[in-house]
Protein backbone atom coordinates (compact mmCIF):
# COMPACT_ATOMS: atom_id res chain seq x y z
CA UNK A 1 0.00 0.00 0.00
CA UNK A 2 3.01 2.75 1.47
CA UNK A 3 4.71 1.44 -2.31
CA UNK A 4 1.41 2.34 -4.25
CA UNK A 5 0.85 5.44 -2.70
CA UNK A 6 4.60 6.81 -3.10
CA UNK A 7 4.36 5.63 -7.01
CA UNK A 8 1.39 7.90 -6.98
CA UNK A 9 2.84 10.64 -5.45
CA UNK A 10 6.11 10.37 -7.93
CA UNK A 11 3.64 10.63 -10.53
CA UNK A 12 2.24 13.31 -9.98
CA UNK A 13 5.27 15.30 -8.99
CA UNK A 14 6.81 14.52 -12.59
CA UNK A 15 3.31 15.74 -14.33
CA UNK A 16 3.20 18.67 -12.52
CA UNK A 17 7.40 19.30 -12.80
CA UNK A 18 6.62 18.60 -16.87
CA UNK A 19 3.37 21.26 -16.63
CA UNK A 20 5.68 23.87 -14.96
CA UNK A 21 8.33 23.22 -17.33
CA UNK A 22 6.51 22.83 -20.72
CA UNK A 23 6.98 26.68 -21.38
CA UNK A 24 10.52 26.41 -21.19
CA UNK A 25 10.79 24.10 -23.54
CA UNK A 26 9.00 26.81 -26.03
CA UNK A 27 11.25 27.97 -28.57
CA UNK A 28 11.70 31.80 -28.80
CA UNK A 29 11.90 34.68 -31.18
CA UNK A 30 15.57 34.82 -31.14
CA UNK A 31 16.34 31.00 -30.94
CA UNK A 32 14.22 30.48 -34.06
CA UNK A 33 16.05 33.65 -35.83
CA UNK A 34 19.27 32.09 -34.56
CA UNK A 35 18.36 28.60 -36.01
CA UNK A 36 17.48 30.17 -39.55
CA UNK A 37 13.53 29.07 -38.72
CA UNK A 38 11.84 32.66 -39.48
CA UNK A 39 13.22 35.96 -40.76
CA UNK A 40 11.81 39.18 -41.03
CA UNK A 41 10.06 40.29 -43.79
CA UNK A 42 9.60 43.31 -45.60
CA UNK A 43 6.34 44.13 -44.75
CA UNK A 44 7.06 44.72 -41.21
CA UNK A 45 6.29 41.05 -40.12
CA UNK A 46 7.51 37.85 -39.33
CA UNK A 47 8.08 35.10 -41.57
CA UNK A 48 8.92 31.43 -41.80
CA UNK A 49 11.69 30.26 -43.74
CA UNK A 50 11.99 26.74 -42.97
CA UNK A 51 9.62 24.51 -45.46
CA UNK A 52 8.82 22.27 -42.29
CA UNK A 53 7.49 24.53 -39.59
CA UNK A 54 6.45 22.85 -36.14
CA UNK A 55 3.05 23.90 -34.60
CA UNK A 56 5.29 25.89 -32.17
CA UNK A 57 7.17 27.72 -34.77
CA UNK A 58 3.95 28.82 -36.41
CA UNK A 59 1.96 29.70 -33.40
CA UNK A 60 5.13 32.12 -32.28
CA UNK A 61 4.82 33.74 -35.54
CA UNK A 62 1.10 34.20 -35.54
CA UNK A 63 1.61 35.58 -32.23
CA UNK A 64 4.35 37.81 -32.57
CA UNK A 65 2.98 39.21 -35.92
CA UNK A 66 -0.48 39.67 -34.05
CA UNK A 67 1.09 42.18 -31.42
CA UNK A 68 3.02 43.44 -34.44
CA UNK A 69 0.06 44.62 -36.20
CA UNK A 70 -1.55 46.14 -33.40
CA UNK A 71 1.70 48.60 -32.94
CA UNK A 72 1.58 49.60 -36.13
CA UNK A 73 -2.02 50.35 -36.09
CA UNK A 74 -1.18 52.85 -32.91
CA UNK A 75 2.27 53.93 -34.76
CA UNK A 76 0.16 54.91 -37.75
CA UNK A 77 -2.39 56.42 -36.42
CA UNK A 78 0.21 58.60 -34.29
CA UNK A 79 2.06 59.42 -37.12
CA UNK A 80 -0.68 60.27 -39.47
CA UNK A 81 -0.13 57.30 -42.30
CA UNK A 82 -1.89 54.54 -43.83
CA UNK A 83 -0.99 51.06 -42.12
CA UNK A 84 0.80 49.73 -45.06
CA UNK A 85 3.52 53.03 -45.02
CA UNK A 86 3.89 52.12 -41.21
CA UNK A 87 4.25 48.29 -41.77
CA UNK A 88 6.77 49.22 -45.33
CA UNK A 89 8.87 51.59 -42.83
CA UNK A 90 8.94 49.29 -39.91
CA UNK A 91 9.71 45.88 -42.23
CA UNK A 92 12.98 47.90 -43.44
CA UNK A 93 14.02 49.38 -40.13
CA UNK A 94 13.64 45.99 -39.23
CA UNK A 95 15.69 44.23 -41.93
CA UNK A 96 18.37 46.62 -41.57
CA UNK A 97 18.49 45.81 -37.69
CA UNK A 98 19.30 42.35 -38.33
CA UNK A 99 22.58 40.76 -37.47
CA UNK A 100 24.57 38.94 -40.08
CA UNK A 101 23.45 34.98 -39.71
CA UNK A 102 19.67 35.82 -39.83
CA UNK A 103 17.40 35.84 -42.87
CA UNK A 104 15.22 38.35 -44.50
CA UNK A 105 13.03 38.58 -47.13
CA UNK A 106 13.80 40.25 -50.34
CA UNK A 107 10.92 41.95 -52.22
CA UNK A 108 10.88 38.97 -54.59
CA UNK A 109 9.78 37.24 -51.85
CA UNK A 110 13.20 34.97 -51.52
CA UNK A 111 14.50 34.62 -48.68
CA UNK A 112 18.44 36.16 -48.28
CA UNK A 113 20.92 35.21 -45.14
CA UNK A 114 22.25 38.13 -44.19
């Protein structure tokens, strides 16, 4: 009985140690960027390179871009522009800002290791 009860207890120290962890596991903006996974594109958002994306990959995309647009929906409003300006401006600011090793996307729509 003490044996079932401590096998119990093990369990459900390791699910909860795995539920804690789990978001660690997450890849991030700059690991993906790092590993050549997604690249910035010249609209102002977030693209993926790779021809295999994970569900992960794509869901940090998604949600990075989704923030993304809502700046530039304040930045252009502040500034006085159409969205598409603001998003043009930001993608180049953007591709300029990106250190050598990490992909962008050329107007063509290629992608370009910079």
């Amino acid at each position: 009985m003490k044996q079932l009860k401590l096998r119990n207890i093990f369990a459900l120290f390791t699910l909860l140690l795995s539920l804690v962890a789990a978001p660690a596991w997450a890849l991030s903006k700059d690991e993906a960027k790092n590993q050549g996974l997604m690249g910035e594109q010249h609209n102002g958002y977030l693209g993926i390179v790779t021809s295999s994306p994970s569900a992960d990959l794509k869901s940090l995309v998604a949600q990075i871009n989704k923030k993304r647009r809502a700046a530039y929906v304040k930045g252009a409003s502040k500034s006085g522009v159409e969205r598409s300006i603001f998003e043009l401006r930001m993608g180049q600011r953007l591709q300029e800002r990106s250190p050598a090793g990490h992909y962008i996307q050329l107007q063509n729509g290629k992608w370009k290791k910079k």
